[in-house]
C-alpha atoms as a PDB file:
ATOM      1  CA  UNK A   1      47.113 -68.771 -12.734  1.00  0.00           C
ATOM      2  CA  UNK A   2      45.606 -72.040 -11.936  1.00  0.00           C
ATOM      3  CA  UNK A   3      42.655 -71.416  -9.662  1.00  0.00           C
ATOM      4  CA  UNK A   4      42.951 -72.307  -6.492  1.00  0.00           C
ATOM      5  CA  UNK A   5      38.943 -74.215  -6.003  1.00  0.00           C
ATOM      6  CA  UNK A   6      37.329 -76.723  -7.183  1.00  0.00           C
ATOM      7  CA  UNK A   7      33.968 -77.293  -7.995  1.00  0.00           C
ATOM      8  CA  UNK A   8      31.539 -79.697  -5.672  1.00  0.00           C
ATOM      9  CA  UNK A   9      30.520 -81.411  -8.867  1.00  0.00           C
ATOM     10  CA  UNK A  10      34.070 -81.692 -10.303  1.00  0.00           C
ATOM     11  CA  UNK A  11      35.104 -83.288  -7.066  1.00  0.00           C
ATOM     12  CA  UNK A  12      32.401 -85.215  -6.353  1.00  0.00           C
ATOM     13  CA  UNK A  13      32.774 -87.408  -9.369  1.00  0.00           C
ATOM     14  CA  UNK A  14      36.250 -87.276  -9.404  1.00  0.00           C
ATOM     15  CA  UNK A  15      36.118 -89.139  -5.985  1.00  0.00           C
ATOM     16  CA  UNK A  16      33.535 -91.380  -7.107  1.00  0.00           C
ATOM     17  CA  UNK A  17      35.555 -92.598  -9.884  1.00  0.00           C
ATOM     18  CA  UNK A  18      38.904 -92.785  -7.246  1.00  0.00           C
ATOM     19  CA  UNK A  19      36.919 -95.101  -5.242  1.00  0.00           C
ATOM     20  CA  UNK A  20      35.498 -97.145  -7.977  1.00  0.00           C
ATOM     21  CA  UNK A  21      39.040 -97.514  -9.356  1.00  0.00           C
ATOM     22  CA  UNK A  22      41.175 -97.901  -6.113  1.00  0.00           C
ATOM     23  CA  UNK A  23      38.177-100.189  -4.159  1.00  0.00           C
ATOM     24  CA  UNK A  24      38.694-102.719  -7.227  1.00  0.00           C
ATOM     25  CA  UNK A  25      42.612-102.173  -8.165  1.00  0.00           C
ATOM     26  CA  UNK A  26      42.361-103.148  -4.257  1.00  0.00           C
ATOM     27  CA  UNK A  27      40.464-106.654  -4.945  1.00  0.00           C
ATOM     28  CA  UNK A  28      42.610-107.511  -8.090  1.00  0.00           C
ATOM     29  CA  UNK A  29      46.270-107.145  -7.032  1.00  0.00           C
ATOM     30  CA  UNK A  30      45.025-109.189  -3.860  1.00  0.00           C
ATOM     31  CA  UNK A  31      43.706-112.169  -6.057  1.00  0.00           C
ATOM     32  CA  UNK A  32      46.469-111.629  -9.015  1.00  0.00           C
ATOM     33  CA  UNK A  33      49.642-111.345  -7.734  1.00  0.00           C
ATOM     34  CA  UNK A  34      51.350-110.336 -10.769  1.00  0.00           C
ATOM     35  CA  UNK A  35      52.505-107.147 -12.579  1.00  0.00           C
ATOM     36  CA  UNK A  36      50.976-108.368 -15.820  1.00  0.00           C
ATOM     37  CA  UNK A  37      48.148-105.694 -16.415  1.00  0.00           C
ATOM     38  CA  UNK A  38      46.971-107.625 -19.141  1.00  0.00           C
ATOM     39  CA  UNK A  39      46.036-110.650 -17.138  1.00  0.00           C
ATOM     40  CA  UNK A  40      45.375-108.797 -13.630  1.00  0.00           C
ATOM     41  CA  UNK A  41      42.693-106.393 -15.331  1.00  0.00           C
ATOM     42  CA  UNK A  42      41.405-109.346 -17.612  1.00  0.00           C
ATOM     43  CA  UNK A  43      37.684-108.073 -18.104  1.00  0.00           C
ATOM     44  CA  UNK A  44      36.447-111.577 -17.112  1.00  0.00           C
ATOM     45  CA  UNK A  45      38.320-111.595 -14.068  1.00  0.00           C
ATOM     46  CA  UNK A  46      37.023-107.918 -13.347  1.00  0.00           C
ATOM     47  CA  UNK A  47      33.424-108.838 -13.929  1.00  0.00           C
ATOM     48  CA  UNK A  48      34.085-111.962 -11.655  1.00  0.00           C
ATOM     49  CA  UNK A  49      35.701-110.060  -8.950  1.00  0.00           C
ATOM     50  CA  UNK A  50      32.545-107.238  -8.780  1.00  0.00           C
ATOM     51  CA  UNK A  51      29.703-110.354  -9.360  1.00  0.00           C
ATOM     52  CA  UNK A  52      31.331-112.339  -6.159  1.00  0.00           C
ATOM     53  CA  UNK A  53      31.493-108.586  -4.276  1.00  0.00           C
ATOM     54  CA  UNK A  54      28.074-107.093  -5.684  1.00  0.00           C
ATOM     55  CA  UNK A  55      26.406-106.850  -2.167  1.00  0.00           C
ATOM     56  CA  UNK A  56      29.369-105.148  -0.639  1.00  0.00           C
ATOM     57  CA  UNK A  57      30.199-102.203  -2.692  1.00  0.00           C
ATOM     58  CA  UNK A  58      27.499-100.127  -1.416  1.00  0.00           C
ATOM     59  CA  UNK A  59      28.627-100.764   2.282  1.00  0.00           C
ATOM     60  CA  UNK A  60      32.206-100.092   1.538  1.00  0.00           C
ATOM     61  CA  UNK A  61      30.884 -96.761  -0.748  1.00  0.00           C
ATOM     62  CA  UNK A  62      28.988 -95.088   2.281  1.00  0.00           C
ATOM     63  CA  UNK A  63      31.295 -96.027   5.103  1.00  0.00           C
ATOM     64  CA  UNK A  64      33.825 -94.375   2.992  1.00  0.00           C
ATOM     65  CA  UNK A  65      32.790 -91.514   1.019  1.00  0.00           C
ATOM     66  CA  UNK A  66      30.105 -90.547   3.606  1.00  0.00           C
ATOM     67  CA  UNK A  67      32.591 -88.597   5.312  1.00  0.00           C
ATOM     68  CA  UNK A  68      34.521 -87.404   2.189  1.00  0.00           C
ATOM     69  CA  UNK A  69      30.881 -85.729   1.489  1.00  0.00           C
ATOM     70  CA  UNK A  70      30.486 -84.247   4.476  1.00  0.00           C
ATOM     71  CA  UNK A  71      33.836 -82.618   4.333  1.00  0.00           C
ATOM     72  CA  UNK A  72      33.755 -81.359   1.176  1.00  0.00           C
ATOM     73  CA  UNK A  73      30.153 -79.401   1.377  1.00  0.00           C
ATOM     74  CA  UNK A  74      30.305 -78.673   4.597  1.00  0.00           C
ATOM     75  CA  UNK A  75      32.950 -76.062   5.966  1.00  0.00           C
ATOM     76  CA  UNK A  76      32.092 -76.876   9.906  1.00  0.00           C
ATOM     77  CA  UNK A  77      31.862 -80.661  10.488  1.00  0.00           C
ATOM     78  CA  UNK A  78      30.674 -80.289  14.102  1.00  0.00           C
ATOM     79  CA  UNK A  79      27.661 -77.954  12.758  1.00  0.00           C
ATOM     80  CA  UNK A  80      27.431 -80.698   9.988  1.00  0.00           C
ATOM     81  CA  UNK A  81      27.120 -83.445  13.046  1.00  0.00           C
ATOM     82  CA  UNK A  82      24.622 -81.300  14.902  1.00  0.00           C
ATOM     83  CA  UNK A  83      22.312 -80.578  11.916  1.00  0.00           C
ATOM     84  CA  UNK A  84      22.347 -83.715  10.777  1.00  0.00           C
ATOM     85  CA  UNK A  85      20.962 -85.403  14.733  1.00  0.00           C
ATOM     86  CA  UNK A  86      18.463 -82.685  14.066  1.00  0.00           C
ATOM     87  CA  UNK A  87      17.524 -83.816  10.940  1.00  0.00           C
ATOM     88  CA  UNK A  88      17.025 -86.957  11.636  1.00  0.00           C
ATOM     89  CA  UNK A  89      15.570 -87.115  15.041  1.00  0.00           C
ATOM     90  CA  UNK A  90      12.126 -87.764  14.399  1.00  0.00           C
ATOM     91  CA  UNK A  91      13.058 -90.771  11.837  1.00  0.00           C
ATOM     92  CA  UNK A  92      15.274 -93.407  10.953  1.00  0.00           C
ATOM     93  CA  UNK A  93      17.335 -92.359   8.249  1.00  0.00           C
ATOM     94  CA  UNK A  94      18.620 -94.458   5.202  1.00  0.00           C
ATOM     95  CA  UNK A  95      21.739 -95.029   3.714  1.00  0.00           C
ATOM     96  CA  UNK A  96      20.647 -92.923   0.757  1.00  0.00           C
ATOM     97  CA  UNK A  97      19.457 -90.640   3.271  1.00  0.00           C
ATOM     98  CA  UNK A  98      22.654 -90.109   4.907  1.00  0.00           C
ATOM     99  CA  UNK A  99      24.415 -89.394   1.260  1.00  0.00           C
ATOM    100  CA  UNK A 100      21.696 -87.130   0.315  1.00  0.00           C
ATOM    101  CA  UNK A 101      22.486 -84.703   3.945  1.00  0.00           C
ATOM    102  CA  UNK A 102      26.162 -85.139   2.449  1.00  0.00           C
ATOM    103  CA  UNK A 103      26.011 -84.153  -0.844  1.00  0.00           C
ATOM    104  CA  UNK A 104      23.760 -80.806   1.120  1.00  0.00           C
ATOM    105  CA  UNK A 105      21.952 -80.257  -2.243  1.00  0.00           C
ATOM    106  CA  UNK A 106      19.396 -82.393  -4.254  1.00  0.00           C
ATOM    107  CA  UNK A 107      21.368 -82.155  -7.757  1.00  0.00           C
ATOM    108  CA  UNK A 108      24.367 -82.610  -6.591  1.00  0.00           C
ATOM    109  CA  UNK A 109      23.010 -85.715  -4.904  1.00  0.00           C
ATOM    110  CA  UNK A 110      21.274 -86.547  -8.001  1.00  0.00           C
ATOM    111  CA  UNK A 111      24.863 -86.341  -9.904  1.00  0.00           C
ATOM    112  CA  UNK A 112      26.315 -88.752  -7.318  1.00  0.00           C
ATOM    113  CA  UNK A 113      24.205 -91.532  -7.891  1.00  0.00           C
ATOM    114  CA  UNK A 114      24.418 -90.909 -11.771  1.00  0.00           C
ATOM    115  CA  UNK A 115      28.072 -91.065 -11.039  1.00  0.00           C
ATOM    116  CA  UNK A 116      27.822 -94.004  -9.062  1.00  0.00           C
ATOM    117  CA  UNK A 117      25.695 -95.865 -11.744  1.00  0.00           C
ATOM    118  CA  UNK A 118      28.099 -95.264 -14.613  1.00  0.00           C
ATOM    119  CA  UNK A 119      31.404 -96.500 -12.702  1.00  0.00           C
ATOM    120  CA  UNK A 120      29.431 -99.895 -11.401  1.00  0.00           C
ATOM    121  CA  UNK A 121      28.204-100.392 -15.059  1.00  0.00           C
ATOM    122  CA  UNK A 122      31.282 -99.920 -16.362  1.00  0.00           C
ATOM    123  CA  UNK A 123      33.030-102.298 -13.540  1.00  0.00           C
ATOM    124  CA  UNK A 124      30.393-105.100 -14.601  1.00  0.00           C
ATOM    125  CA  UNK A 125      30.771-105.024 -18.127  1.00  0.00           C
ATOM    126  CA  UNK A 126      34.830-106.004 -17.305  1.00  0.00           C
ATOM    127  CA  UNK A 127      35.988-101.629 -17.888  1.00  0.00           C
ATOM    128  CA  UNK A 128      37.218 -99.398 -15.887  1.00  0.00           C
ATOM    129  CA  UNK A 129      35.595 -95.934 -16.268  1.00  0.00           C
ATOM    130  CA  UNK A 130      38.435 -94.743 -18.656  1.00  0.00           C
ATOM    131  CA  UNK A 131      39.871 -90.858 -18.304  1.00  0.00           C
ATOM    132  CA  UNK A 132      38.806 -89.940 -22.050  1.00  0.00           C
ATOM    133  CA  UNK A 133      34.939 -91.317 -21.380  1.00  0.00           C
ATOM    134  CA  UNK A 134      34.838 -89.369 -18.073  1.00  0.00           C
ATOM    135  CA  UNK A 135      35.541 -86.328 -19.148  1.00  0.00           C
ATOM    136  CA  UNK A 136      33.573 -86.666 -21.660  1.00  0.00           C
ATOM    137  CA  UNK A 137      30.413 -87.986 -19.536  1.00  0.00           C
ATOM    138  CA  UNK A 138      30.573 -86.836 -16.308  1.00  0.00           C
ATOM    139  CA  UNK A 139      27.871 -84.746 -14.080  1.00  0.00           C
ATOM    140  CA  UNK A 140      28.774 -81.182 -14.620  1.00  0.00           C
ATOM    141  CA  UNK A 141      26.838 -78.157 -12.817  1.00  0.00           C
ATOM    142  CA  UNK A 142      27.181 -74.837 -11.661  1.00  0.00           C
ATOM    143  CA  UNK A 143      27.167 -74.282  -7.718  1.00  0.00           C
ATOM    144  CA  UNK A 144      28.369 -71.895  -5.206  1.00  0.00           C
ATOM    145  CA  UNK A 145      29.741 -74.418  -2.782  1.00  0.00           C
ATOM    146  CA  UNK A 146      33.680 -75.013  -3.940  1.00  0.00           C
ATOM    147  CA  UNK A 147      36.482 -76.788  -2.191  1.00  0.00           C
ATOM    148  CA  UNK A 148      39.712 -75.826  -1.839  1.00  0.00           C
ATOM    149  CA  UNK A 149      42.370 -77.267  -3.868  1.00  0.00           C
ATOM    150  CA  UNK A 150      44.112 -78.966  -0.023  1.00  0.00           C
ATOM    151  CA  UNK A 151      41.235 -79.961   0.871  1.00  0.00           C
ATOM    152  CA  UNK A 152      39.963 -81.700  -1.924  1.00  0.00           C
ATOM    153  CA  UNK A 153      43.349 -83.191  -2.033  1.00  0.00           C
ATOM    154  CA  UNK A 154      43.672 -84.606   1.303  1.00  0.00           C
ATOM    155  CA  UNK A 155      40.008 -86.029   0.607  1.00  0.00           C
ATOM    156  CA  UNK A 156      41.440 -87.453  -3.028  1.00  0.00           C
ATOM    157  CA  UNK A 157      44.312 -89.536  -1.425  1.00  0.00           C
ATOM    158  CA  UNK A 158      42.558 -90.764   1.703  1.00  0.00           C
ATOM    159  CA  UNK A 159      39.709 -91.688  -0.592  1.00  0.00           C
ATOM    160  CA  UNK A 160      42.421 -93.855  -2.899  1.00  0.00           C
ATOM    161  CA  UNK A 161      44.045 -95.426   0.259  1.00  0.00           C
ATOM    162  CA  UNK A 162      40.767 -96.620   1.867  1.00  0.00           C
ATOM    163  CA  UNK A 163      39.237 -97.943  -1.059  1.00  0.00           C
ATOM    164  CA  UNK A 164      42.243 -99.853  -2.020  1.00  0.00           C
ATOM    165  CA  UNK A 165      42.471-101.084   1.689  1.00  0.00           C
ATOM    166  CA  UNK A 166      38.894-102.156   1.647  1.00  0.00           C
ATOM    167  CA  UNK A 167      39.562-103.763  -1.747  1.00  0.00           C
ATOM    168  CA  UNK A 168      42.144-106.123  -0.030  1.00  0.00           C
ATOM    169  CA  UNK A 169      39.949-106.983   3.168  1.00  0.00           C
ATOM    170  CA  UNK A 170      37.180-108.008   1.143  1.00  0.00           C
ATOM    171  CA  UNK A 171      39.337-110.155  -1.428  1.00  0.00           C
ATOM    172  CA  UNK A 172      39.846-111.943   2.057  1.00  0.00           C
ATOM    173  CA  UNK A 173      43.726-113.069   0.831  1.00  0.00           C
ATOM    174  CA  UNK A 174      44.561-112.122   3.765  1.00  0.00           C
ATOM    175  CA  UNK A 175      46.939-109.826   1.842  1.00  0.00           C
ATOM    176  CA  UNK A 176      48.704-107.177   4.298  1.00  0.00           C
ATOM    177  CA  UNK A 177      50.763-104.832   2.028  1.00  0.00           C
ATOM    178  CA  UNK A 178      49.643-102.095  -0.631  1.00  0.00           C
ATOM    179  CA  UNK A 179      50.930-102.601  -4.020  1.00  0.00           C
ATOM    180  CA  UNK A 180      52.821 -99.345  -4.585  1.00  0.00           C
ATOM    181  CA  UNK A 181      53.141 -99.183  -8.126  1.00  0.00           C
ATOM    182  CA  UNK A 182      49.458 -99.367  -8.196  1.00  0.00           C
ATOM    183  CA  UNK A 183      49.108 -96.388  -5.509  1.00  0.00           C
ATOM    184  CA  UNK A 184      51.541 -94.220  -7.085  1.00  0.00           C
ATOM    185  CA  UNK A 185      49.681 -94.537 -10.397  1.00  0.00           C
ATOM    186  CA  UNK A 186      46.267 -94.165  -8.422  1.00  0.00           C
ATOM    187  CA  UNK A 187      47.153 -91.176  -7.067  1.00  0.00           C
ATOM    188  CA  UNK A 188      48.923 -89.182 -10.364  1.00  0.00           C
ATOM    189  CA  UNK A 189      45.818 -90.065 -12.331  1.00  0.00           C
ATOM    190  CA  UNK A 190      42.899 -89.154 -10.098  1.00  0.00           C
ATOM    191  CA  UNK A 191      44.908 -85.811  -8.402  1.00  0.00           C
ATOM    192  CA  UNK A 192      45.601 -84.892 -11.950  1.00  0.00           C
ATOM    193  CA  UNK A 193      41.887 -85.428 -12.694  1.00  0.00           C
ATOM    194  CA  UNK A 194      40.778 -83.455 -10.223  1.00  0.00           C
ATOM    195  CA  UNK A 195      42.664 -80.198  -9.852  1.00  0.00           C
ATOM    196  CA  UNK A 196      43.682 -79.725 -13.671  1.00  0.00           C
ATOM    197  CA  UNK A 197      39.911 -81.708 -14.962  1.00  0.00           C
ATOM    198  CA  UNK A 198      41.800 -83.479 -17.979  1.00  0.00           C
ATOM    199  CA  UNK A 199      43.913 -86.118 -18.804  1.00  0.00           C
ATOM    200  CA  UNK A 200      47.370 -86.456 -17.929  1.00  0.00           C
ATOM    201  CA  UNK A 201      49.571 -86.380 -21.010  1.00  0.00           C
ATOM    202  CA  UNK A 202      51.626 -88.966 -21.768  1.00  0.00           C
ATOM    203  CA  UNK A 203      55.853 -88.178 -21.717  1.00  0.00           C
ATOM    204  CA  UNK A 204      58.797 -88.878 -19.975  1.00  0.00           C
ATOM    205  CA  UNK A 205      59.020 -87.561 -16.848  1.00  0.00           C
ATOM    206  CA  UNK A 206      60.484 -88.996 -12.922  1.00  0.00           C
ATOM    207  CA  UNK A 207      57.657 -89.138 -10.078  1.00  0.00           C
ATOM    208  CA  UNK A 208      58.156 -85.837  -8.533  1.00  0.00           C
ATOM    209  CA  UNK A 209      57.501 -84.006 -11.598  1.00  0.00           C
ATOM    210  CA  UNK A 210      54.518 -86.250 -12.289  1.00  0.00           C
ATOM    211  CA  UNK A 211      53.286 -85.534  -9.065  1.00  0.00           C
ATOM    212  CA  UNK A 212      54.012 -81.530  -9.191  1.00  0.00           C
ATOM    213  CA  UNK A 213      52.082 -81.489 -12.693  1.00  0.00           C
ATOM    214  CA  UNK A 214      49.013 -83.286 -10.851  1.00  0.00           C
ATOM    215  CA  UNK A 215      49.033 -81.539  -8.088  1.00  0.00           C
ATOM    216  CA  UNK A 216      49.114 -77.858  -9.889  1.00  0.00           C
ATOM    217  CA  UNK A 217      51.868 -76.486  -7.105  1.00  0.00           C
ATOM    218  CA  UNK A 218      54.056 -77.622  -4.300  1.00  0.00           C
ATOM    219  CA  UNK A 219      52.142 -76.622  -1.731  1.00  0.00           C
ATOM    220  CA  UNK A 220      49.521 -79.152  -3.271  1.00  0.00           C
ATOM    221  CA  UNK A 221      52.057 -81.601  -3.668  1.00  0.00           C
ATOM    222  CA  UNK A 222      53.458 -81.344  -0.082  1.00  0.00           C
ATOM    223  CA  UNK A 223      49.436 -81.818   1.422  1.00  0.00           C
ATOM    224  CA  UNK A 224      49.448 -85.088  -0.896  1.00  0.00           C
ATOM    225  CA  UNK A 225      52.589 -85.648   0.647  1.00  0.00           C
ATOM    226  CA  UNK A 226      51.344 -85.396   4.511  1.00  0.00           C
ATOM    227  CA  UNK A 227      48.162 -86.995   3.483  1.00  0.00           C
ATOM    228  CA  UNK A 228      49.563 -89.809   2.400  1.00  0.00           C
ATOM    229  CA  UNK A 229      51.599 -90.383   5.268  1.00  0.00           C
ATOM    230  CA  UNK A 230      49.053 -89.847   7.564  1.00  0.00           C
ATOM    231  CA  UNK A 231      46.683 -92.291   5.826  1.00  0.00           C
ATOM    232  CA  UNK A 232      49.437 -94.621   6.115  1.00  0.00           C
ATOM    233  CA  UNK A 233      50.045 -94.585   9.978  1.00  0.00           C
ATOM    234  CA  UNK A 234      46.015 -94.759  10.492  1.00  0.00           C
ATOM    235  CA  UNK A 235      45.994 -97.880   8.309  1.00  0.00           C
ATOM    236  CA  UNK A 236      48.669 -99.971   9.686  1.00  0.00           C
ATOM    237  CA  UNK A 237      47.037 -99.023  13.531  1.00  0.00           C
ATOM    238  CA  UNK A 238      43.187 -99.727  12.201  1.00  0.00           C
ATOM    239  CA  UNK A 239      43.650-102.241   9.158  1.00  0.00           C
ATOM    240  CA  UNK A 240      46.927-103.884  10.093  1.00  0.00           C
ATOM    241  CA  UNK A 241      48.894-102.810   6.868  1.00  0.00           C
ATOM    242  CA  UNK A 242      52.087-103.423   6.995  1.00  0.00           C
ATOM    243  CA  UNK A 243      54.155-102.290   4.351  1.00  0.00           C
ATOM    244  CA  UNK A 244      53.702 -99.436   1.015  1.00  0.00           C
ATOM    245  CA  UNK A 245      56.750-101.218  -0.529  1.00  0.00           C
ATOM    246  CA  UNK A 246      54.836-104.318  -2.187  1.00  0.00           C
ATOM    247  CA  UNK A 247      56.720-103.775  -5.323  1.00  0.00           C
ATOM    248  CA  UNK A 248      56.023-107.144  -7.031  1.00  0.00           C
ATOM    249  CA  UNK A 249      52.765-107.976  -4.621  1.00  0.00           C
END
């Protein structure tokens, strides 16, 4: 039997790499309208796209996966609010000092910004942070504090759709839709990264079994579900999104 938590550390990167991947996906289908990976996910157009953006990934990082943090290590987010006024009455806190509070613990804070570091390298040298090199690389530690397989769920897909969202504001295209092939492959990948922790095998298979592989069960697959659609209405009402169905962008 599948088990039914995952670890902070596990998540945490797994998130890290979502956003990385979706915040960027996000910029390039806005500025490459075409279904040609090959010349959408040119590495010269990728290092372009991140050298022209450099000074606004770390705004669109916090704003984002501050509260996908805070969520995920803390069980009570009102406590979470009220400990964190107290802990930073007497000072002004930092952006780094907000992520730190998040991440509740010092290593796993310390395995964020590692994480952080190796998906912005990556992005700048023209790569994505491939599946295979993850695994292989990524922060792994033993703590108490798990998530629940719902929960880190719900935190996977509205981390994918806000990235992606952000990705098309700041491409300033003025583009209004999500491309939904990309989404759809967004979310299979990075679920299936972080409930099963490996790489989705390749086969022939339609999108609901896709989806109930990298989800692990169909109560998983019915919070992506519900997540997803509730991402959606918030982002047409707060980013004016208009349509999922941007099959050919």
């Amino acid at each position: 039997m599948n088990s039914k938590h995952v670890n902070s550390y596990q998540a945490t990167t797994a998130l890290i790499r979502a956003f990385f991947e979706a915040f960027t996906m996000g910029i390039m289908d806005s500025l490459y309208p075409t279904d040609d990976t090959d010349k959408k996910y040119n590495p010269r157009n990728i290092k372009q796209a991140m050298l022209e953006h450099y000074d606004q990934i770390a705004d669109a990082f916090f704003m984002i996966m501050f509260t996908m943090f805070i969520r995920l290590n803390y069980r009570d987010v009102a406590d979470a609010q009220q400990r964190l006024t107290k802990e930073f009455e007497t000072k002004k806190p930092t952006m780094q000092d907000y992520l730190r509070f998040a991440c509740k613990t010092q290593k796993l804070y310390d395995a964020m910004v590692t994480e952080y570091k190796q998906n912005f390298d990556y992005l700048l040298r023209g790569k994505f942070y491939d599946v295979a090199e993850y695994l292989k690389q990524y922060t792994h530690g033993n703590q108490l504090s798990v998530a629940n397989e719902p929960l880190a769920i719900n935190l996977m897909v509205r981390t994918i759709l806000k990235s992606y969202t952000t990705g098309i504001k700041l491409s300033k295209t003025k583009k209004a839709s999500l491309h939904q092939p990309t989404i759809l492959r967004l979310l299979i990948i990075n679920i299936h990264l972080l409930i099963n922790d490996s790489q989705l095998k390749p086969g022939e298979a339609d999108l609901n079994e896709l989806f109930l592989t990298a989800c692990g069960s169909e109560t998983n697959m019915n919070v992506m579900l519900n997540t997803l659609d509730e991402t959606y209405q918030e982002l047409i009402k707060e980013e004016g999104i208009v349509s999922t169905n941007d099959q050919s962008n």
